[in-house]
C-alpha atoms as a PDB file:
ATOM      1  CA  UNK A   1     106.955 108.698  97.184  1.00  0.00           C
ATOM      2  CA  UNK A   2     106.020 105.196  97.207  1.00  0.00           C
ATOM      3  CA  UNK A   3     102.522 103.870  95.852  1.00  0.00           C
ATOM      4  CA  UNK A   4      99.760 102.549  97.878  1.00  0.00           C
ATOM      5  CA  UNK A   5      98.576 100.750  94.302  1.00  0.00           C
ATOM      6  CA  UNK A   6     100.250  97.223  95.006  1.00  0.00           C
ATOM      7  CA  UNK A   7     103.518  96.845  92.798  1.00  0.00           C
ATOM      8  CA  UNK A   8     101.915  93.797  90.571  1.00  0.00           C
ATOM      9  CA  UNK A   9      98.994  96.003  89.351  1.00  0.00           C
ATOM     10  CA  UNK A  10     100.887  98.763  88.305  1.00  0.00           C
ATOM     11  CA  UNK A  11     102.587  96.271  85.208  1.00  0.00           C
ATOM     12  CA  UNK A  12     101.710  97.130  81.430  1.00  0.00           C
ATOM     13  CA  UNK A  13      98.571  95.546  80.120  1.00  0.00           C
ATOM     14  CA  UNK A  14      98.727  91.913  79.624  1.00  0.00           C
ATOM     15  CA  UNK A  15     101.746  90.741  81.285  1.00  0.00           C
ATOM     16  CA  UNK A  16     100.315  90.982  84.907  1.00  0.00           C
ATOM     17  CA  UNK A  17     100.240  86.801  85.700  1.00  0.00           C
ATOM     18  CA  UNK A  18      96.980  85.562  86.658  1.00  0.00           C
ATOM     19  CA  UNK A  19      97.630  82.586  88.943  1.00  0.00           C
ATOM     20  CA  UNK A  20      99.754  81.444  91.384  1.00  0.00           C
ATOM     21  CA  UNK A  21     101.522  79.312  88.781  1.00  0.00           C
ATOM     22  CA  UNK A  22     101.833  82.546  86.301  1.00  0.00           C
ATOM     23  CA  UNK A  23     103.582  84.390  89.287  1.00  0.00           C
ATOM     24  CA  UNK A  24     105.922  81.236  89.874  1.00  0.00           C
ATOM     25  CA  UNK A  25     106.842  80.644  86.587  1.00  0.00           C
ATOM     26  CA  UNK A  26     107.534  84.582  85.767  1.00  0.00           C
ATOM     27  CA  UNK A  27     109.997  85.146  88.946  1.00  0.00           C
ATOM     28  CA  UNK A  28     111.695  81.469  88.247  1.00  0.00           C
ATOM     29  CA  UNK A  29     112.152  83.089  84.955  1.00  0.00           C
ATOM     30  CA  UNK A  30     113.087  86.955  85.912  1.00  0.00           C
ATOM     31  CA  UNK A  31     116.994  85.848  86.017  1.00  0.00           C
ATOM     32  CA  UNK A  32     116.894  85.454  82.000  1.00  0.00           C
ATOM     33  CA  UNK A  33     116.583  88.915  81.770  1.00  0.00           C
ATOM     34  CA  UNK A  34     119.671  91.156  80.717  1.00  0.00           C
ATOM     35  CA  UNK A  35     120.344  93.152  84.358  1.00  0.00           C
ATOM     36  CA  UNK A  36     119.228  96.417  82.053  1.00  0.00           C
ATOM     37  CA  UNK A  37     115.743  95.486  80.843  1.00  0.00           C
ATOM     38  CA  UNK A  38     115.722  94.080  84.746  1.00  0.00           C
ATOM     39  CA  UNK A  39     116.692  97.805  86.054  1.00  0.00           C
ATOM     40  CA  UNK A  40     114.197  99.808  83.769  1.00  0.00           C
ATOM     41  CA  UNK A  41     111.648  97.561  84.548  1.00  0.00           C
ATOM     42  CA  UNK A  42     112.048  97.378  87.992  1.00  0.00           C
ATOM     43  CA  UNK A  43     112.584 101.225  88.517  1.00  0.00           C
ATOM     44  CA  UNK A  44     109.641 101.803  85.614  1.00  0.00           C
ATOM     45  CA  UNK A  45     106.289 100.019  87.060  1.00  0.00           C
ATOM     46  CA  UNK A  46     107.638  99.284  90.573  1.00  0.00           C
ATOM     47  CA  UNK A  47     109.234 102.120  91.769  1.00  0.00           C
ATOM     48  CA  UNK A  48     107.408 104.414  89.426  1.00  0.00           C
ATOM     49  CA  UNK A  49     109.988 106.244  87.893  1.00  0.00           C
ATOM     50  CA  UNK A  50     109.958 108.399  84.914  1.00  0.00           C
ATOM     51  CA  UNK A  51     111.909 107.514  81.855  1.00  0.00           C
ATOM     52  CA  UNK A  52     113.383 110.528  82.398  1.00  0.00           C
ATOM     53  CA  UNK A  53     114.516 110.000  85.926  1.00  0.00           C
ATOM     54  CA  UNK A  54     115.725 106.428  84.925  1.00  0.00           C
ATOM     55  CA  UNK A  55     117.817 108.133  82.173  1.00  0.00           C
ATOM     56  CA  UNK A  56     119.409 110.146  84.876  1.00  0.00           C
ATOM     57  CA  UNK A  57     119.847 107.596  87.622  1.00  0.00           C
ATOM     58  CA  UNK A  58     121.258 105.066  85.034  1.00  0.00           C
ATOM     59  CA  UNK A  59     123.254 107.372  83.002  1.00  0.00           C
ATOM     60  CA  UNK A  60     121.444 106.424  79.505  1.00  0.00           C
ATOM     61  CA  UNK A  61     119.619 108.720  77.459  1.00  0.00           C
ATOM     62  CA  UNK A  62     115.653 108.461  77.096  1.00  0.00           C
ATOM     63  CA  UNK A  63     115.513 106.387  73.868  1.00  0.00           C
ATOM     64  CA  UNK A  64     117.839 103.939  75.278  1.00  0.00           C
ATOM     65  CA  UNK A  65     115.274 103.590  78.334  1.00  0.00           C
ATOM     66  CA  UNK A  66     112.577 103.333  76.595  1.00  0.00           C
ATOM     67  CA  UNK A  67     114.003 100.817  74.057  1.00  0.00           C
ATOM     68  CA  UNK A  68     115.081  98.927  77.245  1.00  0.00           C
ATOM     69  CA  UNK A  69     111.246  99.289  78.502  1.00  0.00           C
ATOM     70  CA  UNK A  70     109.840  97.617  75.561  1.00  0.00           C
ATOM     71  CA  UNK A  71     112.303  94.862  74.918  1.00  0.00           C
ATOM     72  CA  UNK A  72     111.861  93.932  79.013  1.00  0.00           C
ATOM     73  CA  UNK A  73     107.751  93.786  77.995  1.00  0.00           C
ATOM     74  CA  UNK A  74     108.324  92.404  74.674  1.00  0.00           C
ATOM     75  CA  UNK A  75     110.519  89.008  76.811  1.00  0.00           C
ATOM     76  CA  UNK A  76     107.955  89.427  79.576  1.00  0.00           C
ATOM     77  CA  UNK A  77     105.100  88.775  77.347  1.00  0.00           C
ATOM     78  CA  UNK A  78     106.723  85.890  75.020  1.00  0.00           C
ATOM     79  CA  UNK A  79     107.396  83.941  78.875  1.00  0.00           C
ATOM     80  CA  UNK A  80     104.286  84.601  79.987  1.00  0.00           C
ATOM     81  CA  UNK A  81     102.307  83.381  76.768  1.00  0.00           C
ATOM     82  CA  UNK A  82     105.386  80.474  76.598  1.00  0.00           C
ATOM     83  CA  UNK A  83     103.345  78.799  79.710  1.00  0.00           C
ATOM     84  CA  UNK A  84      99.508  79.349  78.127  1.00  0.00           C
ATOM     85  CA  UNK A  85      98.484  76.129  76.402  1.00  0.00           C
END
């Protein structure tokens, strides 16, 4: 069941841009993501999967999910903080 909790507010702690220009730059930069990191990401905070259902639906096991999970927030925060300054 789908969230009424808009799909940008629902990303981890610090990576959610701030500005029109943060938002610009991070989607003009979402195709230098791996596909994977992409998928758990994308299935994680906007479709609000488990790790556990990602697991199943992508036919890894949890650890490889959640090493996915950080990695994608890990490149998500070194773009974001690449445009600060």
């Amino acid at each position: 069941m789908p969230s009424s909790t808009p799909a940008w507010s629902r990303w981890p702690s610090g990576l959610t841009p701030t500005s029109s220009n943060g938002t610009t730059r991070s989607c003009a930069r979402w195709g230098a993501f791996p596909a994977s990191q992409r998928q758990v990401l994308v299935a994680k905070y906007l479709d609000d999967q488990s790790v556990e259902q990602i697991a199943a639906d992508t036919g890894r096991t949890r650890a490889q999910v959640q090493s996915l999970l950080q990695r994608g927030r890990d490149g998500l925060r070194r773009q974001l903080g690449a445009g600060d300054g």
